[in-house]
N, C-alpha and C. Protein backbone atom coordinates (compact mmCIF):
# COMPACT_ATOMS: atom_id res chain seq x y z
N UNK A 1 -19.10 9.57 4.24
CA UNK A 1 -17.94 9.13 5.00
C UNK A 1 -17.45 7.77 4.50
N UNK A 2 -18.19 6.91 4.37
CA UNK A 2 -17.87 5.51 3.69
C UNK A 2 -16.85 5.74 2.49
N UNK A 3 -17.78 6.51 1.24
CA UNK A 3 -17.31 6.86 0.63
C UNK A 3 -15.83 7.02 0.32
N UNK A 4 -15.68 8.11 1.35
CA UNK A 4 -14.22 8.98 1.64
C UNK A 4 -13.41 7.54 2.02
N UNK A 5 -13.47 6.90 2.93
CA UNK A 5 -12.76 5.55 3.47
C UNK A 5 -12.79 4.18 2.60
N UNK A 6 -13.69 4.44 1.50
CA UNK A 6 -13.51 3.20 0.30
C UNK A 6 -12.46 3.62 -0.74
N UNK A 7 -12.93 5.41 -0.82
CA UNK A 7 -11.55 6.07 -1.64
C UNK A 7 -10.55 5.96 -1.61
N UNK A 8 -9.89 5.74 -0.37
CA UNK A 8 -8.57 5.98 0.49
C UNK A 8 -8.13 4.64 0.52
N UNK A 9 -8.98 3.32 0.65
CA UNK A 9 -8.37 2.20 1.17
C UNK A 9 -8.14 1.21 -0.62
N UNK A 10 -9.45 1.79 -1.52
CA UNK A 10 -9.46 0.65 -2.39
C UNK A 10 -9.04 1.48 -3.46
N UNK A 11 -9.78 2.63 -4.10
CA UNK A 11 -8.87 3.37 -4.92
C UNK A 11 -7.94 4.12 -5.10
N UNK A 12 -7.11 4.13 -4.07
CA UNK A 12 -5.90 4.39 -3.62
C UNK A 12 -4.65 3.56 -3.51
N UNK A 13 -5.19 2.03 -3.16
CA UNK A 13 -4.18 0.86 -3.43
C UNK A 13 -3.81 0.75 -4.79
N UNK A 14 -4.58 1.30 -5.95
CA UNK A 14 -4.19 1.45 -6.90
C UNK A 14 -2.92 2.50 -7.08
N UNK A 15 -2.43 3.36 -6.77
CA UNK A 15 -1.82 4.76 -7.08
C UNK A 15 -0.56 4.32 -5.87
N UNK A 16 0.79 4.16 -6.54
CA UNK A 16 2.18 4.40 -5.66
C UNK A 16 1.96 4.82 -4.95
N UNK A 17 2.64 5.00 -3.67
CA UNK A 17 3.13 5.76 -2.88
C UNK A 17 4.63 6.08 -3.01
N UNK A 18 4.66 7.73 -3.30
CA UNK A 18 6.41 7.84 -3.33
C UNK A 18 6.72 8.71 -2.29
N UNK A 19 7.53 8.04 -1.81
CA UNK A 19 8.63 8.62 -1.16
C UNK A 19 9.38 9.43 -1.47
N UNK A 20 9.53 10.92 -1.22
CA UNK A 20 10.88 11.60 -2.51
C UNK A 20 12.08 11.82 -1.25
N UNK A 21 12.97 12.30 -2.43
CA UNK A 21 14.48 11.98 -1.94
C UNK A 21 14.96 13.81 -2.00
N UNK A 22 16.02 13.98 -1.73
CA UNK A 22 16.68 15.41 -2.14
C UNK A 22 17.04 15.42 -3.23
N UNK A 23 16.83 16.30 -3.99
CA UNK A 23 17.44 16.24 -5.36
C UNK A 23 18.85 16.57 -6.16
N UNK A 24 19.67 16.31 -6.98
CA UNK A 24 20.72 16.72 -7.15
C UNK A 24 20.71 17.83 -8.61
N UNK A 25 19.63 17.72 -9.68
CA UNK A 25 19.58 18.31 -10.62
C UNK A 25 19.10 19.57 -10.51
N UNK A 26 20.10 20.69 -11.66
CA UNK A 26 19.61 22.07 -11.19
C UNK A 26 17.99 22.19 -11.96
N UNK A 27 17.19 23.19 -11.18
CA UNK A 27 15.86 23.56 -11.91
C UNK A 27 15.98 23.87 -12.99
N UNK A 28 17.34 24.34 -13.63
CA UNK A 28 17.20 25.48 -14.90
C UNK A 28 16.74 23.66 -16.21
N UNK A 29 17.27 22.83 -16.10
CA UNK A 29 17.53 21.83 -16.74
C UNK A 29 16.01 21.59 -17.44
N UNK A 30 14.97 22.02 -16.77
CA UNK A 30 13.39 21.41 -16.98
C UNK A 30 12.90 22.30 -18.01
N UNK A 31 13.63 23.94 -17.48
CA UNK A 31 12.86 25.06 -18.30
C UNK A 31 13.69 24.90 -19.39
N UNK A 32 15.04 24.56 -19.51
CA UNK A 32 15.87 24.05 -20.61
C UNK A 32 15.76 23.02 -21.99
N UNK A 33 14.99 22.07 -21.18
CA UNK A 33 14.31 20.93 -22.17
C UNK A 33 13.05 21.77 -22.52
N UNK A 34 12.16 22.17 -21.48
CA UNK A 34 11.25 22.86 -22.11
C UNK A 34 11.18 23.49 -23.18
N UNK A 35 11.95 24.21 -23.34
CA UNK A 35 12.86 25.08 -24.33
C UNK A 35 12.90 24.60 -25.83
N UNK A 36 13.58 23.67 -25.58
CA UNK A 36 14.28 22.08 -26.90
C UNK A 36 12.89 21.47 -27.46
N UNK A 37 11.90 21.22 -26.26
CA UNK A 37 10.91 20.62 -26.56
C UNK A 37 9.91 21.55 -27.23
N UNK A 38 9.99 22.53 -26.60
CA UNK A 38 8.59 23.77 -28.12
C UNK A 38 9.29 23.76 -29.60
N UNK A 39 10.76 23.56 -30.02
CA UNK A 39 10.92 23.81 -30.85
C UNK A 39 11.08 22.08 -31.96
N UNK A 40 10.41 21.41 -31.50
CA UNK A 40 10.73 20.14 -32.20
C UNK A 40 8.96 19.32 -32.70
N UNK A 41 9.56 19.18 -33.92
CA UNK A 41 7.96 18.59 -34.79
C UNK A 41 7.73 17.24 -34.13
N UNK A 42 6.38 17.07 -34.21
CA UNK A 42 6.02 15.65 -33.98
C UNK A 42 6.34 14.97 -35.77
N UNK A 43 6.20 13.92 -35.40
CA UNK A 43 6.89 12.81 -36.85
C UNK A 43 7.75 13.13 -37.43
N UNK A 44 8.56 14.08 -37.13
CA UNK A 44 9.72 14.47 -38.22
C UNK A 44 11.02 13.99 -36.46
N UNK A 45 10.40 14.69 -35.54
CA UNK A 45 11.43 14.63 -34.54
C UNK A 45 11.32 13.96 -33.45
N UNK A 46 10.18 13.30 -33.59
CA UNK A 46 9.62 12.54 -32.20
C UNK A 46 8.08 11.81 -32.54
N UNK A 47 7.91 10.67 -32.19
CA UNK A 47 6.82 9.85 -32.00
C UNK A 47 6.01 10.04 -31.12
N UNK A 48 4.43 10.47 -31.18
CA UNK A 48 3.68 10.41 -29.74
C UNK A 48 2.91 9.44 -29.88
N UNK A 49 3.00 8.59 -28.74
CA UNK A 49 2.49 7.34 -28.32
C UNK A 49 1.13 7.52 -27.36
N UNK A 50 -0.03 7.80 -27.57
CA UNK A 50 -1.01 8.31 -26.47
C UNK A 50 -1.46 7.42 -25.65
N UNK A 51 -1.43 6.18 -26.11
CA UNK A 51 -1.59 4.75 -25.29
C UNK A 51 -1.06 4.79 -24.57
N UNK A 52 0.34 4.84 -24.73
CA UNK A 52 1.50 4.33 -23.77
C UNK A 52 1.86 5.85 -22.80
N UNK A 53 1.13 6.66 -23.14
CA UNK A 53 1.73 8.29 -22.74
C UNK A 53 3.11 8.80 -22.90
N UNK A 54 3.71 8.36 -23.88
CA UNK A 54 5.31 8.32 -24.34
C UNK A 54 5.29 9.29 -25.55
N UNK A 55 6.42 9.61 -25.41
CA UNK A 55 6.85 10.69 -26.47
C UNK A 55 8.67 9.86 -26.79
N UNK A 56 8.83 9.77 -27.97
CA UNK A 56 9.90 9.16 -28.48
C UNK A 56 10.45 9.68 -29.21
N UNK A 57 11.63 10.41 -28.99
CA UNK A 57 12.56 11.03 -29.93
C UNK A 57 13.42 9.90 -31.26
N UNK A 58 13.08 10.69 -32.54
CA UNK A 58 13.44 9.98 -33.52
C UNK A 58 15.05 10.24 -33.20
N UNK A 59 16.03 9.53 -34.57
CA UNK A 59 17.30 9.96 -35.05
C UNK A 59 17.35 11.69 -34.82
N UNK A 60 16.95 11.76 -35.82
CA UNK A 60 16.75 13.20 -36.27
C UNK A 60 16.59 14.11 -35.30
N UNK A 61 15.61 13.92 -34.28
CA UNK A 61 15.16 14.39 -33.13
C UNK A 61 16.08 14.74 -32.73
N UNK A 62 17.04 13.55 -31.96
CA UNK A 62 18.20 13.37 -31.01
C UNK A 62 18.77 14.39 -31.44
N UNK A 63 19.38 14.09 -32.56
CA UNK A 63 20.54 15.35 -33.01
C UNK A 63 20.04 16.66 -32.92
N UNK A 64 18.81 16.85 -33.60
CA UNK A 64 18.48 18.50 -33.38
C UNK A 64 18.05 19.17 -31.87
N UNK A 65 17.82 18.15 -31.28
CA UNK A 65 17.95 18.32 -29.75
C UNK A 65 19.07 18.81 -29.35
N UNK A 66 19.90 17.87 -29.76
CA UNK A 66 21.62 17.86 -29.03
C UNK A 66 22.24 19.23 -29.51
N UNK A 67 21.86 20.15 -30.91
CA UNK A 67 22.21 20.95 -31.70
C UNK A 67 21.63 22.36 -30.55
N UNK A 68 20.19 22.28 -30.61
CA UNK A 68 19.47 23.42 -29.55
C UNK A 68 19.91 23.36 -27.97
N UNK A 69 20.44 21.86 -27.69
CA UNK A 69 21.20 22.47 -26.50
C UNK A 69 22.55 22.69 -26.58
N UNK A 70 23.11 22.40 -27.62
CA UNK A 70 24.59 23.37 -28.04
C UNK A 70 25.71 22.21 -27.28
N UNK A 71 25.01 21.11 -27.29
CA UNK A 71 26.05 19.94 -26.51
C UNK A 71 25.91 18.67 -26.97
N UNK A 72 26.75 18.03 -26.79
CA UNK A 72 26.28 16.34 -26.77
C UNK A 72 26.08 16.42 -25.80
N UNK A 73 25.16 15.16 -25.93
CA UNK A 73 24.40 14.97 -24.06
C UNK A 73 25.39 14.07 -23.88
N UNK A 74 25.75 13.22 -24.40
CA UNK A 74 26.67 12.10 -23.37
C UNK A 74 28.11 12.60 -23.11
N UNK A 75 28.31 13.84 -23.45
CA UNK A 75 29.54 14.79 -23.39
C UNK A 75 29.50 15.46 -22.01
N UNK A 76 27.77 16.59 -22.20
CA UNK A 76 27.55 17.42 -21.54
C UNK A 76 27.74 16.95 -20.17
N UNK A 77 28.19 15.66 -19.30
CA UNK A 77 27.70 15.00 -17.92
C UNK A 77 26.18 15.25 -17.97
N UNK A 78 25.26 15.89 -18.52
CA UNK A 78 23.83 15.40 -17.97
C UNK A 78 23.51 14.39 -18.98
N UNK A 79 23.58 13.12 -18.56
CA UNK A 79 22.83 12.06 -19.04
C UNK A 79 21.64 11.87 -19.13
N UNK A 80 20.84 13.04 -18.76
CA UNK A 80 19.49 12.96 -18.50
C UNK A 80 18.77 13.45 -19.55
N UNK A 81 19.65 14.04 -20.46
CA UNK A 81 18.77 15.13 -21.60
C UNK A 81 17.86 14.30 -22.36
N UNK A 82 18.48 13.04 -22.95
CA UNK A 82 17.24 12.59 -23.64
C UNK A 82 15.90 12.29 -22.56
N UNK A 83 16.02 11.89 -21.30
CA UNK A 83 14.73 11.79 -21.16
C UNK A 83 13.95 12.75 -20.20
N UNK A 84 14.69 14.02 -19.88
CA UNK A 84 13.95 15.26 -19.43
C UNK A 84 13.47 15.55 -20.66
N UNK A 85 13.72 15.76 -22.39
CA UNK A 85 13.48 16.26 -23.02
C UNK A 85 12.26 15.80 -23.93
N UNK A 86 12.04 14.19 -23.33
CA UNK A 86 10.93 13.29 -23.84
C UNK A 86 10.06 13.47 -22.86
N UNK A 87 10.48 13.69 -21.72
CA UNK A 87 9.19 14.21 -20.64
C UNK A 87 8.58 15.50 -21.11
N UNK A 88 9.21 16.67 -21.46
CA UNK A 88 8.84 17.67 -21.42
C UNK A 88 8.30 17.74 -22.85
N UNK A 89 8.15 16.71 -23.77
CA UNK A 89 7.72 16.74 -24.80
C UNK A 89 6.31 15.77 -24.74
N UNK A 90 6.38 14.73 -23.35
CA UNK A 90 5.05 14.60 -23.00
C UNK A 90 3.83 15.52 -22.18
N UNK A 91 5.09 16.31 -21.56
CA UNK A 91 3.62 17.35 -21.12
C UNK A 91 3.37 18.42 -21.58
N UNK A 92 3.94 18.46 -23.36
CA UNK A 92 3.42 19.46 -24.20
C UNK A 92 2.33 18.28 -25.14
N UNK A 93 2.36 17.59 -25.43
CA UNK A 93 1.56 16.72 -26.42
C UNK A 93 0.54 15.38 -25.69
N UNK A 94 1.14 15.08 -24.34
CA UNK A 94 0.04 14.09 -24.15
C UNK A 94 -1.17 14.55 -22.57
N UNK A 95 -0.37 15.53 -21.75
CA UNK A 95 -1.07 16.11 -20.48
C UNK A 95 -1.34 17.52 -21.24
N UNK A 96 -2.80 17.47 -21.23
CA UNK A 96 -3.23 18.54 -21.01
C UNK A 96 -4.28 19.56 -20.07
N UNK A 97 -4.01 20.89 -20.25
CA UNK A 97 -4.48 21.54 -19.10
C UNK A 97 -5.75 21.44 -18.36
N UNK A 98 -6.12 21.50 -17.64
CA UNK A 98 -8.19 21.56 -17.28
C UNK A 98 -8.67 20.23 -17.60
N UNK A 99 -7.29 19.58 -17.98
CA UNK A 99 -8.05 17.63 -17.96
C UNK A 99 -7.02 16.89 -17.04
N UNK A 100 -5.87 16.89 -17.45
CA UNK A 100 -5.26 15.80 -16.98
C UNK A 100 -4.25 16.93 -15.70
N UNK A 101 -4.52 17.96 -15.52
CA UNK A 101 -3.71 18.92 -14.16
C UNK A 101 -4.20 20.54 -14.22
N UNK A 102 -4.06 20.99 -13.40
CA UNK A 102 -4.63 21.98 -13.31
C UNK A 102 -3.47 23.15 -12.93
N UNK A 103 -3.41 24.58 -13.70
CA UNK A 103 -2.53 25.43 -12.98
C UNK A 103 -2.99 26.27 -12.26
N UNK A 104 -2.61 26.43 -11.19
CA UNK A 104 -3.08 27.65 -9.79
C UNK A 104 -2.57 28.93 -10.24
N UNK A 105 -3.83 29.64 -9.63
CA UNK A 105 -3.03 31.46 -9.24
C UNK A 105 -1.91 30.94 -8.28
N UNK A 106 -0.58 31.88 -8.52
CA UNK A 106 0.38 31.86 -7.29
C UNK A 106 1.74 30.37 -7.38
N UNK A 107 1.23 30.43 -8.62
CA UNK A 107 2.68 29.65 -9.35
C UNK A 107 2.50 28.07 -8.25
N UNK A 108 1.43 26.87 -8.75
CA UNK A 108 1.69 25.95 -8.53
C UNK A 108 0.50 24.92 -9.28
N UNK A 109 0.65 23.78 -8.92
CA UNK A 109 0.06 23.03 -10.04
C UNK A 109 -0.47 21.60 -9.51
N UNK A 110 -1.87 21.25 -9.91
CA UNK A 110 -2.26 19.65 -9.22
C UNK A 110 -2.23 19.02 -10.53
N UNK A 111 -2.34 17.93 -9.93
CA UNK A 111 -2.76 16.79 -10.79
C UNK A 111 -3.95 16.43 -10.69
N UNK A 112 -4.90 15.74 -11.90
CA UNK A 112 -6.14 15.37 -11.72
C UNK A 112 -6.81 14.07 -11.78
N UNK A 113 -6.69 13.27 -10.39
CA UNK A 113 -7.23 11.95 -10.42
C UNK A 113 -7.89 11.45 -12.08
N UNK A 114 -7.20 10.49 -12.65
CA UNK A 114 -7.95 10.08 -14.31
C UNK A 114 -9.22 9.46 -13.53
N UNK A 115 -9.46 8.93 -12.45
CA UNK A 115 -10.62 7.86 -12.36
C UNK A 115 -11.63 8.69 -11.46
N UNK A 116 -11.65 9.33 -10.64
CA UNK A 116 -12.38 10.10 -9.81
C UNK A 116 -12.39 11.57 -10.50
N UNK A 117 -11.49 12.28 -10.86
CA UNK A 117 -11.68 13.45 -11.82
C UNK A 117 -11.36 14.68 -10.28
N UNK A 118 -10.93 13.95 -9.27
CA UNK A 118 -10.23 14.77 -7.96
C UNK A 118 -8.96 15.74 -8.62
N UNK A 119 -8.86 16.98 -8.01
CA UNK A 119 -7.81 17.06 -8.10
C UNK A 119 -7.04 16.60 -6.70
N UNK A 120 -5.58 16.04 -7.15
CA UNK A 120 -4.75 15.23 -5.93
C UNK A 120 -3.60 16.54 -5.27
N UNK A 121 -4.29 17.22 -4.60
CA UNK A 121 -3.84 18.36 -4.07
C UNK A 121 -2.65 17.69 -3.32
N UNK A 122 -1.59 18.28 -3.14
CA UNK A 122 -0.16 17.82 -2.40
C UNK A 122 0.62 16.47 -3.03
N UNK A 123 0.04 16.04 -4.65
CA UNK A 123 0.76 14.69 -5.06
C UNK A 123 1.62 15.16 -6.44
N UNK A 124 2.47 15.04 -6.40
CA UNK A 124 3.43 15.58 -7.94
C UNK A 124 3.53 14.00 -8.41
N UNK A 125 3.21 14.24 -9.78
CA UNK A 125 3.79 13.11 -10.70
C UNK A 125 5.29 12.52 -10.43
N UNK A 126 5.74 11.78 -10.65
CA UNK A 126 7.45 10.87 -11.02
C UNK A 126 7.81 11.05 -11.69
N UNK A 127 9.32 10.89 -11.60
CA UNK A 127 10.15 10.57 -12.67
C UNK A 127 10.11 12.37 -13.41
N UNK A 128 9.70 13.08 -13.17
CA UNK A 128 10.45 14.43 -13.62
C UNK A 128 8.91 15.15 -14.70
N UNK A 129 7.67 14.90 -14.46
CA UNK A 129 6.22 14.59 -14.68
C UNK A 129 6.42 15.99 -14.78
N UNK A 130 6.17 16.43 -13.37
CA UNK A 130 5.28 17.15 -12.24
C UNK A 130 6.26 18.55 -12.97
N UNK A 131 7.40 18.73 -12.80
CA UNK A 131 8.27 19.68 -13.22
C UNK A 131 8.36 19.78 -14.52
N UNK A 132 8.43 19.25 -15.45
CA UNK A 132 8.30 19.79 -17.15
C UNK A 132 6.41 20.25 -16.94
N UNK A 133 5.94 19.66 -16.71
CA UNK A 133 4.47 20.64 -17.08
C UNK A 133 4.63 22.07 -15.78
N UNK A 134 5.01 21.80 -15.14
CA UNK A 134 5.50 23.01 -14.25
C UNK A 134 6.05 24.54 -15.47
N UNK A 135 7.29 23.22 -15.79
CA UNK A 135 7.78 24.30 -16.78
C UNK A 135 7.24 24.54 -18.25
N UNK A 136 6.68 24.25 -18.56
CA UNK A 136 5.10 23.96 -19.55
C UNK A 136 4.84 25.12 -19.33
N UNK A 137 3.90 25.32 -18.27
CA UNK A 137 3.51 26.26 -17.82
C UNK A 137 3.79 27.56 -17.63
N UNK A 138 5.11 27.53 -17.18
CA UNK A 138 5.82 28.93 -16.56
C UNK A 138 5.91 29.27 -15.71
N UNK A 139 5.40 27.89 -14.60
CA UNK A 139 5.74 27.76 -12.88
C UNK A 139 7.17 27.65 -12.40
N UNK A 140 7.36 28.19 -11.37
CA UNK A 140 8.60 27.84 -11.41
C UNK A 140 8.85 26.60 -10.49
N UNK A 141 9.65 25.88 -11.54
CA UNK A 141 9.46 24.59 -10.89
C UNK A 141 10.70 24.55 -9.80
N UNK A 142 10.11 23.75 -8.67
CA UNK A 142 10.48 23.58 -7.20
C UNK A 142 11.76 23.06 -7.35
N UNK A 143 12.97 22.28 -6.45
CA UNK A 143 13.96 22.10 -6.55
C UNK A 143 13.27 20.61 -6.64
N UNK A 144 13.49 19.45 -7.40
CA UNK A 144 13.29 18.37 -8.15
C UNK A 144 13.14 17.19 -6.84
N UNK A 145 12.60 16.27 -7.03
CA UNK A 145 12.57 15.21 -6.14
C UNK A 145 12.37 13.91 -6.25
N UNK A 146 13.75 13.35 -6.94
CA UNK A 146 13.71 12.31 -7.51
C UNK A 146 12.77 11.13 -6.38
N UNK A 147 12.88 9.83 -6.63
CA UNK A 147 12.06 9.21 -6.35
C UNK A 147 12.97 8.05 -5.18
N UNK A 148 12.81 8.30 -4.23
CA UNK A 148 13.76 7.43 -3.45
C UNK A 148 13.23 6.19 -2.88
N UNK A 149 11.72 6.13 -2.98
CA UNK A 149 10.98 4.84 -3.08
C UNK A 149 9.57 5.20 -3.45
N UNK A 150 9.34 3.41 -3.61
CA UNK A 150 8.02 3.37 -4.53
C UNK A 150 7.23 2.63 -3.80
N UNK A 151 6.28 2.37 -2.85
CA UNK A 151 5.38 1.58 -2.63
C UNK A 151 4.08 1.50 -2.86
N UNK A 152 3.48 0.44 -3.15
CA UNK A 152 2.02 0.56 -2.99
C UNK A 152 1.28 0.60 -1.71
N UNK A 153 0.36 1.45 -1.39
CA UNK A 153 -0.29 1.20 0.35
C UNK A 153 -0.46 0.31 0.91
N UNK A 154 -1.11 -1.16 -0.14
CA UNK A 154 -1.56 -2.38 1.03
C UNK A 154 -0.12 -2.87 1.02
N UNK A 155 1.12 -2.87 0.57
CA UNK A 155 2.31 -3.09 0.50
C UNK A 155 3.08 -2.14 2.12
N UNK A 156 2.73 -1.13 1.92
CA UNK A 156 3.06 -0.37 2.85
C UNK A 156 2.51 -0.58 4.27
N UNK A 157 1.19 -0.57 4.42
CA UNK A 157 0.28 -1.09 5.19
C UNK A 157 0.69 -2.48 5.49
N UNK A 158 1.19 -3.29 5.43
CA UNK A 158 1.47 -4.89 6.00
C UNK A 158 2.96 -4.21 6.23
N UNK A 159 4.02 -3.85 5.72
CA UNK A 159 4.95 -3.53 6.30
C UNK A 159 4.89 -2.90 7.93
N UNK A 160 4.00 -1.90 7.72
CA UNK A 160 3.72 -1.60 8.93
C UNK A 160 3.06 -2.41 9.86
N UNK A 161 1.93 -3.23 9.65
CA UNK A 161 1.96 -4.38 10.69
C UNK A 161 2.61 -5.39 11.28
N UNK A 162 3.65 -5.31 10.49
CA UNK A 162 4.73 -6.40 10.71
C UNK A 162 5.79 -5.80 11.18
N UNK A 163 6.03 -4.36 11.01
CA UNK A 163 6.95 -3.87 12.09
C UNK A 163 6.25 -4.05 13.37
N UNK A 164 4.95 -3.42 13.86
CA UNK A 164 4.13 -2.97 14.73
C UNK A 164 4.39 -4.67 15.50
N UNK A 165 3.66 -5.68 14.67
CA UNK A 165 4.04 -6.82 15.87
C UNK A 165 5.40 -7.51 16.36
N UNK A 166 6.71 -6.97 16.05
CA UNK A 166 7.74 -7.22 16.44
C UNK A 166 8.25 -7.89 15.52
């Protein structure tokens, strides 16, 4: 029991708390980059950074990206392509399966605590994580949930005491 309540209070102040928002981007967009992203070389079209967990689209990249989705991105209105397409090119090259998330029977997917080795049942990654390895996968990924705040718990936790005393 201690345990469980040292987990929650001290290695947990480590890990955001997000808040998600409604989303405005369609699902097809994730399985779309997905798409862009199986067909593009590492060092010829993109940099993987394993330190940093980044995936970096070269010159070259960009364009043959922009070519497989048959658009300019800063044309297409989704401004987002370069970096749905660097996400989904991190959770083909830097998350991998049975280590860093796990996929379920019945089309859904955890994440796996790096420091405890938990899986974090009910927590999706940020920033568009959680849905390219979704679509990695061949889950179908949920309707999106951007990030409408970010707190940390003992951040959160004093907010709430300080509402609580007036």
């Amino acid at each position: 029991m201690v345990d469980e309540v040292d987990s929650i209070l001290i290695d947990e102040a480590r890990t955001p708390l997000i808040i998600s928002g409604p989303a405005e981007e369609e699902r097809g967009l994730y399985e779309e980059a997905d798409r862009i992203a199986r067909r593009l070389k590492p060092v010829e079209d993109f940099e993987v950074k394993e330190k940093e967990h980044q995936c970096i689209l070269t010159d070259e990249g960009y364009e043959k990206a922009e070519r497989l989705a048959g658009t300019s991105f800063f044309a297409s209105g989704v401004t987002d392509w370069p970096h749905l397409i660097e996400t989904a090119l991190r959770a083909h090259h830097i998350y991998e399966k049975d280590v860093d998330y796990v996929a379920h029977e019945g089309g859904r997917s955890s994440s796996v605590d790096e420091f405890t080795g938990r899986l974090m049942t009910g927590r999706r990654w940020s920033d568009g994580l959680h849905q390219a390895v979704e679509a990695k996968e061949g889950i179908e990924v949920p309707r999106g949930e951007p990030d409408a705040r970010d707190d940390h718990v003992p951040e959160l936790l004093q907010a709430l005491q300080e509402a609580l005393r007036g």
